[in-house]
Protein backbone atom coordinates (compact mmCIF):
# COMPACT_ATOMS: atom_id res chain seq x y z
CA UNK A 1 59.47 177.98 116.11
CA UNK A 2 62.94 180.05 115.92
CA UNK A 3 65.54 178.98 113.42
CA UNK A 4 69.07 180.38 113.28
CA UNK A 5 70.62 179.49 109.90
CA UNK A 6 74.08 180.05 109.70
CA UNK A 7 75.87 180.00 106.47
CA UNK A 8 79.08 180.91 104.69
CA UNK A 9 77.61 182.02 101.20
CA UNK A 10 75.06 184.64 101.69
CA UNK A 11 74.23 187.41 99.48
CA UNK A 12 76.28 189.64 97.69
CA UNK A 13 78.78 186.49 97.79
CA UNK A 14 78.96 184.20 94.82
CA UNK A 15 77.75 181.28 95.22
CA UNK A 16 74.47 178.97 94.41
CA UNK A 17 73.73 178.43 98.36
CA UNK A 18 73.13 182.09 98.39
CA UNK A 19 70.16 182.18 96.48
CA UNK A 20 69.04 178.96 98.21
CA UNK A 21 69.26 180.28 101.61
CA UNK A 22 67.56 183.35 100.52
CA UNK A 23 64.66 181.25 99.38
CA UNK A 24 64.06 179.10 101.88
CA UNK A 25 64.28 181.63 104.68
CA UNK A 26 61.84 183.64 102.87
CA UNK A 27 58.88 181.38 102.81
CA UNK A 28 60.29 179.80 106.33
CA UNK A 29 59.72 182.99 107.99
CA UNK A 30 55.71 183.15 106.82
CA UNK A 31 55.38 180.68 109.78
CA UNK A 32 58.09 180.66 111.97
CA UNK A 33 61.23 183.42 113.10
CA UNK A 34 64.04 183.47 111.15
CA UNK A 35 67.19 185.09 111.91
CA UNK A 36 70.14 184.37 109.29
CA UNK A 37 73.54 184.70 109.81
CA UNK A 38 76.51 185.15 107.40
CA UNK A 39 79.59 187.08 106.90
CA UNK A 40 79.62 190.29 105.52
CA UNK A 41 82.12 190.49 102.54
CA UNK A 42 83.54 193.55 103.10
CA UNK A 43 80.29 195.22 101.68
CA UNK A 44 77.47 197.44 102.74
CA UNK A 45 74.26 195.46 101.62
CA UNK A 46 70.68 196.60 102.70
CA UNK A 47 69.67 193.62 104.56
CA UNK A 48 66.41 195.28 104.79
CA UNK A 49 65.17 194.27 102.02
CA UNK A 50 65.05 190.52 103.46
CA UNK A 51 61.65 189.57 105.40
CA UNK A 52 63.92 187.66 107.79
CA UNK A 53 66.54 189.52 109.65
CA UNK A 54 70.03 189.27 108.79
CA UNK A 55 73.33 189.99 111.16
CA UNK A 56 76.56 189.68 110.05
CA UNK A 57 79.91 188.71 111.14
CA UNK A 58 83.36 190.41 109.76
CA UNK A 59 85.24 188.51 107.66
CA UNK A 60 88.81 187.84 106.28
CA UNK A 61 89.12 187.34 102.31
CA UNK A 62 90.79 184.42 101.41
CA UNK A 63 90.38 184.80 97.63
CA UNK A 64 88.72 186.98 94.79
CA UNK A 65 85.83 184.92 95.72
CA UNK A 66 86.47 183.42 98.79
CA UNK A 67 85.69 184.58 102.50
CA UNK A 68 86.59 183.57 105.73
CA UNK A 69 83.70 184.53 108.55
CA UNK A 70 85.12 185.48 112.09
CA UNK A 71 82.08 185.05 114.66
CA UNK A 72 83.41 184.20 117.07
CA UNK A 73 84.44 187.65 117.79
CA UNK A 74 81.58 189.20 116.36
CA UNK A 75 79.84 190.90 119.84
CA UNK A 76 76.96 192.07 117.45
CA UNK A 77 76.16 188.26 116.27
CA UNK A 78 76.06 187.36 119.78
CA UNK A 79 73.96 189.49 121.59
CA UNK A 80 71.68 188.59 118.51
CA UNK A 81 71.46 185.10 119.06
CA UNK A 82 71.08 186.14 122.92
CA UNK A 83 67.70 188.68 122.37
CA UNK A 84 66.18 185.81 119.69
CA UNK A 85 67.02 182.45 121.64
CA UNK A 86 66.93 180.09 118.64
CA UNK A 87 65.08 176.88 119.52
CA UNK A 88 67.03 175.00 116.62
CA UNK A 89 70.10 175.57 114.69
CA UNK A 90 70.38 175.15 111.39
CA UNK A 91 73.84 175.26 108.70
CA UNK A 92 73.73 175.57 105.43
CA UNK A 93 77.49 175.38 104.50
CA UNK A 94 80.04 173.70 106.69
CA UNK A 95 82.52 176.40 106.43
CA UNK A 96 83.35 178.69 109.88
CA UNK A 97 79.34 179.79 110.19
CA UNK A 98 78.85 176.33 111.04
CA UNK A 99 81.64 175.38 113.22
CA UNK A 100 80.47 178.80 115.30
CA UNK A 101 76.91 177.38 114.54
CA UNK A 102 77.41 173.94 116.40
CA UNK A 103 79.06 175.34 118.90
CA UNK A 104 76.44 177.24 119.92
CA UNK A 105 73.93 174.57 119.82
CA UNK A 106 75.90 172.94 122.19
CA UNK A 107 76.27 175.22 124.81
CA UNK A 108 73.01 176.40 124.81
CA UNK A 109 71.75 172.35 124.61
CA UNK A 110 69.38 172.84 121.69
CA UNK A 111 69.76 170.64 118.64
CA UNK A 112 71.70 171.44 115.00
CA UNK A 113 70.49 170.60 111.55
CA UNK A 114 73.06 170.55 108.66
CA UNK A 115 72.63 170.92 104.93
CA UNK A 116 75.39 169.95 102.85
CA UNK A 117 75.56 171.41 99.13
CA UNK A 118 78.94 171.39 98.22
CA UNK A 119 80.94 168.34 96.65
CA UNK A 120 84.43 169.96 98.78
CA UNK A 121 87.03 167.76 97.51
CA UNK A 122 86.09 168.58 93.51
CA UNK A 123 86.36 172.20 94.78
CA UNK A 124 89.20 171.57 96.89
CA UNK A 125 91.54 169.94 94.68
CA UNK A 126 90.36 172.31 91.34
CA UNK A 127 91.45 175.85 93.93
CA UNK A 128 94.39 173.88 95.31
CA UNK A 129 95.76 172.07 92.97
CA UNK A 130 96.66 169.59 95.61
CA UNK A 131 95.05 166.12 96.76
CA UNK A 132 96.80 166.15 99.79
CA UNK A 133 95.97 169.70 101.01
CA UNK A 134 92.41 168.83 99.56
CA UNK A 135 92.23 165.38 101.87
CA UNK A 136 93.60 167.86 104.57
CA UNK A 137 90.63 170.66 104.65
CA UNK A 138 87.98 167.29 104.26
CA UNK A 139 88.93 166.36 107.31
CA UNK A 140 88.25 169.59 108.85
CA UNK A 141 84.72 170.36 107.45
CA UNK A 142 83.35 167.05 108.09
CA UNK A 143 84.14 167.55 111.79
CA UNK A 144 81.51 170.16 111.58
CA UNK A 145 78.99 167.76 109.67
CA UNK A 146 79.60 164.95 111.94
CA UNK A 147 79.05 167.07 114.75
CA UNK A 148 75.29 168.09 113.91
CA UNK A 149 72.53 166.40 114.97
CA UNK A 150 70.80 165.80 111.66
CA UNK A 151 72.99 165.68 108.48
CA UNK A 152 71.04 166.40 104.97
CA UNK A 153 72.19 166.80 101.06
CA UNK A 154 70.10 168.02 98.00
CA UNK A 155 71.00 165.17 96.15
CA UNK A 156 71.23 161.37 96.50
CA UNK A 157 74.68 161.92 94.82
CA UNK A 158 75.90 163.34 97.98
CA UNK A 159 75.69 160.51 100.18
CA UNK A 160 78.50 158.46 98.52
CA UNK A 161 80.77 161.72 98.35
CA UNK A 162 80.04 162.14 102.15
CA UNK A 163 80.58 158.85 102.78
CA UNK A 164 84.01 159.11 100.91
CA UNK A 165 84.43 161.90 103.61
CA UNK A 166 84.46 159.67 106.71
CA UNK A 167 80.68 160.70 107.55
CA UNK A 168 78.56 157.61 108.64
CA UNK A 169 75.44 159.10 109.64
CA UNK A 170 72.31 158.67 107.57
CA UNK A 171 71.50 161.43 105.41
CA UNK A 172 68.24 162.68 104.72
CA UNK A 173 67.80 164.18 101.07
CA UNK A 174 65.74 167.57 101.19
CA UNK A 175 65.62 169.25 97.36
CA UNK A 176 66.14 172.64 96.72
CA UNK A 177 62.51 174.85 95.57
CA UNK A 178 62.02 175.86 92.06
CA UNK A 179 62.18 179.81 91.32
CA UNK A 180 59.43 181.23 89.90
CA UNK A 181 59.63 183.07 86.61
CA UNK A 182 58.15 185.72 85.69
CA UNK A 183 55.96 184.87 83.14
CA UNK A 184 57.30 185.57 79.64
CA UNK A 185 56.18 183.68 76.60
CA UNK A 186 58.47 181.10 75.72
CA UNK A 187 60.52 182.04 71.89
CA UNK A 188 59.22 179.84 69.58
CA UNK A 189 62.47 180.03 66.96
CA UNK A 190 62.35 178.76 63.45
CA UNK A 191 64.08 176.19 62.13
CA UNK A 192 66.23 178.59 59.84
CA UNK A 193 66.84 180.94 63.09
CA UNK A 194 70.28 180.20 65.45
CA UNK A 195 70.44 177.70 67.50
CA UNK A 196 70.06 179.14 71.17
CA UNK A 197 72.46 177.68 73.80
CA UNK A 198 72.24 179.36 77.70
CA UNK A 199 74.47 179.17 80.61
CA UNK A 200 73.84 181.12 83.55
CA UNK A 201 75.99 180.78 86.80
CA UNK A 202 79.59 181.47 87.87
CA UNK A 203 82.49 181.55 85.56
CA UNK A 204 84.91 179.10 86.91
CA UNK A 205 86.63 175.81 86.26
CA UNK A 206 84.74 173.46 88.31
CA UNK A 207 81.41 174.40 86.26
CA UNK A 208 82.98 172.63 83.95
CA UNK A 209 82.29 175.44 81.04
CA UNK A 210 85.75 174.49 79.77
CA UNK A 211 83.88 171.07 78.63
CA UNK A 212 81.17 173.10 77.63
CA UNK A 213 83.09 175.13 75.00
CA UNK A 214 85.05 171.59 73.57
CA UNK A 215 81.24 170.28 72.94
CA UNK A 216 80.52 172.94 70.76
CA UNK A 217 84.09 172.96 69.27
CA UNK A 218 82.76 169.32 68.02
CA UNK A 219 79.29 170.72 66.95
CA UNK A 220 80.99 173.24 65.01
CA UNK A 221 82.94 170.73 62.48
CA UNK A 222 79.17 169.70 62.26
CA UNK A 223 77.23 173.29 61.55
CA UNK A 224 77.92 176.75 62.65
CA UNK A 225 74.22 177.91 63.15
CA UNK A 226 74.26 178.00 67.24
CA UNK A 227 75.43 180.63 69.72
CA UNK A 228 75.81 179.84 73.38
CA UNK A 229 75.24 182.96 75.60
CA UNK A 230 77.29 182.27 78.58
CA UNK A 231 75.94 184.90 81.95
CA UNK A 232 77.74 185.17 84.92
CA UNK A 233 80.76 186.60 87.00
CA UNK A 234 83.53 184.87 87.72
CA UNK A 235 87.56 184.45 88.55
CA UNK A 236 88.21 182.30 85.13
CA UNK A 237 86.36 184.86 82.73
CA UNK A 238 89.79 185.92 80.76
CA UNK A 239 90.59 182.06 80.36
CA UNK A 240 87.34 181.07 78.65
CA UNK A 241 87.37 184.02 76.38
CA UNK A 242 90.63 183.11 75.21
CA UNK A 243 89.66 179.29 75.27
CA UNK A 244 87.10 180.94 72.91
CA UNK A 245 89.14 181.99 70.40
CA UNK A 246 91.18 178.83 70.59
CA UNK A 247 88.46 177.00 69.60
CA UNK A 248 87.67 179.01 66.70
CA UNK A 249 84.18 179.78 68.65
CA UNK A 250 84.27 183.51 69.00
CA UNK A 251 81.23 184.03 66.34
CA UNK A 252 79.47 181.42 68.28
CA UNK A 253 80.16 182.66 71.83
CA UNK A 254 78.77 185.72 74.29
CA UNK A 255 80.25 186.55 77.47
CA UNK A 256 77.35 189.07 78.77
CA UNK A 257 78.91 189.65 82.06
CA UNK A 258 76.57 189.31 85.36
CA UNK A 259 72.51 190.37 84.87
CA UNK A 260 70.90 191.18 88.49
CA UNK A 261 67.60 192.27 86.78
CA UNK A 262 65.40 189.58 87.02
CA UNK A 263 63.47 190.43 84.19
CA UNK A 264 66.02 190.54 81.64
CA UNK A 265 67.66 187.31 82.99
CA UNK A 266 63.98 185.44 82.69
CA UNK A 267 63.76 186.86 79.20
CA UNK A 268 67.08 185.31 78.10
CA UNK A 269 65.81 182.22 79.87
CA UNK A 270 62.97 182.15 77.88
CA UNK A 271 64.88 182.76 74.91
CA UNK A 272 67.02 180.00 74.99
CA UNK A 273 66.42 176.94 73.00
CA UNK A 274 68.31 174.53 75.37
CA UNK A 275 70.01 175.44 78.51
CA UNK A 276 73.62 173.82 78.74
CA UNK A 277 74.72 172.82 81.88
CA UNK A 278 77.58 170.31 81.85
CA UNK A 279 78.66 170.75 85.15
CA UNK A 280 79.68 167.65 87.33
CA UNK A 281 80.03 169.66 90.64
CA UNK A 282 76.52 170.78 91.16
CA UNK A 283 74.37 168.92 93.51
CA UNK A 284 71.16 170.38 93.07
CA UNK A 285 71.92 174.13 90.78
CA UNK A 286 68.74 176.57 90.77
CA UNK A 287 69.74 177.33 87.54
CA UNK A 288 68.11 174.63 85.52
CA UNK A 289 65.30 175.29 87.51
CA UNK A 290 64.97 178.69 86.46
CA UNK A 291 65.11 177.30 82.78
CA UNK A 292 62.80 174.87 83.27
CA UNK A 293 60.37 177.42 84.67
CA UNK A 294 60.43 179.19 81.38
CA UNK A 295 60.02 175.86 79.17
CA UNK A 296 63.39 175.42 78.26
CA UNK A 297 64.77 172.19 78.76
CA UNK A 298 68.16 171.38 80.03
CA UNK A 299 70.86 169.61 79.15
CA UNK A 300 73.46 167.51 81.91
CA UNK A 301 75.70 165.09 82.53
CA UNK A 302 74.51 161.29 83.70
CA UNK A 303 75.28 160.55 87.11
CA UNK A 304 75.41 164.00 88.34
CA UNK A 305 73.04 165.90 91.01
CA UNK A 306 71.40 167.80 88.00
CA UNK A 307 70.91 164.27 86.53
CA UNK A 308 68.05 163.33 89.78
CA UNK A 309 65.69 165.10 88.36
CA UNK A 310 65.49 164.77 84.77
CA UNK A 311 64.09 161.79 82.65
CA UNK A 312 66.14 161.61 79.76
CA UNK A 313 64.24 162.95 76.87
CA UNK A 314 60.95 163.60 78.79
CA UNK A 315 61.57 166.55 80.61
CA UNK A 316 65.07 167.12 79.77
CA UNK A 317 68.37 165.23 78.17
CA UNK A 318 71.01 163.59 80.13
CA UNK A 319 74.06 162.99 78.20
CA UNK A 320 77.51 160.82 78.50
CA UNK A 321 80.40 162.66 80.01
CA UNK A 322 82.27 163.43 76.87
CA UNK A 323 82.35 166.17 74.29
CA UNK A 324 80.99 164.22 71.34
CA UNK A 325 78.31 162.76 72.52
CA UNK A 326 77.10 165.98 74.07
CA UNK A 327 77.65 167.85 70.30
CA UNK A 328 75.91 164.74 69.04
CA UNK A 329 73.22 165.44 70.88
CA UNK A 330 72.34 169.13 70.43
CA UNK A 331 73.17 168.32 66.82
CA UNK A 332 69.59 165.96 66.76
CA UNK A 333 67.95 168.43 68.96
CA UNK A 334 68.57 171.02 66.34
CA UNK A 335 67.77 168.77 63.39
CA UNK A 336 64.13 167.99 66.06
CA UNK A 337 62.77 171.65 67.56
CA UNK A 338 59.51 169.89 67.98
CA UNK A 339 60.68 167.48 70.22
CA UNK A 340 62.50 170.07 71.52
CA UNK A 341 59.68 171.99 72.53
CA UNK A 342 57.03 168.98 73.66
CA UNK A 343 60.48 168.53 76.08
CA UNK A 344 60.55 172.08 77.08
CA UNK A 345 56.41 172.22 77.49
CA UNK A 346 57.50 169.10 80.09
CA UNK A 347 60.32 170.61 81.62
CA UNK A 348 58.67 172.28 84.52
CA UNK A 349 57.33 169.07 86.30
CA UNK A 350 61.04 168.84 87.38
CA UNK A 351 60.69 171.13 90.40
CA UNK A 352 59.07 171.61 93.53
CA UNK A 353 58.09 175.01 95.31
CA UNK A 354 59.98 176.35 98.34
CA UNK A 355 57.08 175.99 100.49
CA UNK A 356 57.27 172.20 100.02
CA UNK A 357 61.14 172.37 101.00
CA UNK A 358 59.81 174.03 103.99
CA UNK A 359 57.23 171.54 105.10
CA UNK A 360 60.20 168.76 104.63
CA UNK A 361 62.35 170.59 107.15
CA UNK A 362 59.55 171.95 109.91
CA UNK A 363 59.20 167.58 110.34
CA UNK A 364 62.90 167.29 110.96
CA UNK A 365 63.58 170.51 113.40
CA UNK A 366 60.85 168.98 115.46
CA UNK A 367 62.41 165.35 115.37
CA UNK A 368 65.55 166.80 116.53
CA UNK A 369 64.10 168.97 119.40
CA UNK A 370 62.10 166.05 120.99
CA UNK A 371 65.37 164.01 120.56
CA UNK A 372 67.48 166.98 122.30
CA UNK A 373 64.52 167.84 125.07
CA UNK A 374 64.57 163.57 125.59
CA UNK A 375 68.07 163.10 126.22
């Protein structure tokens, strides 16, 4: 089978869906063709290093972190998608990749699969400051959703925020693979060592990481022994170092800037004692994957994407949505590293592989095609 995935976020962009898309068309392509294509950042990346091939379209940039894909005009995508005749389309964003994307599936009369990741109207309204401009863009990018075929979500917290949309086609929820980690021993730290605390991901508002640091504001009129290594990139860096000091947390806080070497960032994962991840936006992050893949539990927010796959205490903790009760919490899990660690030891039975991801999918693109090849 030949899938064309289109997508927005694509390596060296920042994003989560990047790494996803990476992943997935990686073990795709051990049994089908791949061909992925995404803008191209205004960067020279070796695209060789990919199993799949890769062509990209020029973009405009929007943002610091934000790009707007042109392919429409892009003579190189299309005589790509000419020479490898894709028998299924398939978006992962539902930015201008996937508007080209469906159109294309049209004309050519061959179906379109669509992956939503992205809760828009959180990151709408927290880059625009605006509900009505937010409501305004909505109404754009679900066009493209309602326009595929086949509409799916990494988490079952999607549907209702899709729904909110306007979108009222069923929605088939398709998780995201773990990562595998390299294997380092996970730190066993002493009761009299500092607590470890690890965030890893991009440094902006809508990862909530502003919550984050209030949390450990409260911990600290409990105890000082904790330091929360915070990893990443990001527009919002210079406000969270100075929300640092604010908070009296600058012993207690590292900004390490972005690691790309996967051995270091593995290490640090395996380091940790808890991995912090307050975010509300996330449907589905990698992130906590990676963590759990190196025995260290997570910690998230109830009724959040993150929240799906965690049993509170078990394999991981699930906290209320406010600062105490988050500082309460790493406050007993410091006072408890045993339990800590028997949660940690559990933590990787929260993920599935990629290949699995794939044989969800491979079911669905063939639905679609007898559907399209019936009508």
């Amino acid at each position: 089978m030949k899938i064309a995935i289109f997508t927005d976020s694509f390596v060296p962009g920042i994003g989560g869906t990047e790494n996803a898309v990476v992943r997935y068309a990686t073990e795709l392509e051990k049994t089908n063709e791949v061909l992925v294509l995404a803008p191209n950042y205004h960067q020279k990346f070796d695209d060789n290093q990919f199993d799949f091939k890769v062509v990209r379209a020029k973009s405009i940039q929007v943002t610091a972190n934000d790009f707007w894909a042109m392919p429409g005009i892009s003579k190189k995508m299309k005589c790509a998608l000419k020479e490898f005749a894709p028998d299924i389309v398939h978006t992962q964003s539902l930015g201008m990749m996937a508007g080209f994307g469906n159109k294309y599936a049209k004309k050519q009369k061959i179906p379109s699969v669509c992956t939503v990741h992205t809760k828009f109207r959180y990151c709408y309204k927290n880059a625009l400051k605006s509900s009505f401009l937010a409501e305004i863009l909505l109404k754009i990018v679900i066009r493209r959703a309602k326009k595929a075929d086949r509409v799916c979500s990494v988490s079952y917290s999607m549907i209702d925020e899709l729904r909110s949309y306007g979108l009222k086609k069923d929605v088939t929820i398709v998780k995201n693979g773990s990562v595998k980690v390299k294997q380092i021993e996970h730190e066993t730290r002493d009761a009299f060592q500092k607590f470890n605390l690890l965030y890893v991901g991009l440094i902006i508002e809508y990862k909530n990481i502003g919550f984050s640091l209030k949390c450990l504001a409260e911990l600290k009129k409990i105890r000082s022994d904790f330091v929360f290594t915070i990893v990443g990139r990001g527009p919002h860096l210079k406000k969270f170092q100075k929300l640092v000091a604010k908070l009296n947390l600058s012993d207690n806080v590292v900004f390490t800037g972005a690691i790309t070497d996967r051995f270091k960032l593995d290490s640090l994962y395996a380091s940790a004692d808890l991995f912090l991840f307050t975010s509300v936006f996330d449907n589905d992050s990698l992130v906590i994957l990676e963590a759990a893949g190196a025995n260290t539990p997570s910690l998230v927010i109830e009724d959040t994407g993150s929240a799906e796959r965690i049993t509170n205490d078990v394999n991981g903790f699930v906290v209320e949505n406010n600062p105490m009760s988050v500082a309460n919490k790493i406050n007993e899990l410091m006072n408890n590293r045993q339990h800590l660690r028997e949660v940690g030891m559990n933590a990787k039975e929260i993920g599935s592989t990629w290949q699995e991801t794939v044989e969800r999918y491979l079911p669905i693109y063939q639905e679609e095609i007898v559907k399209k090849h019936n009508k």
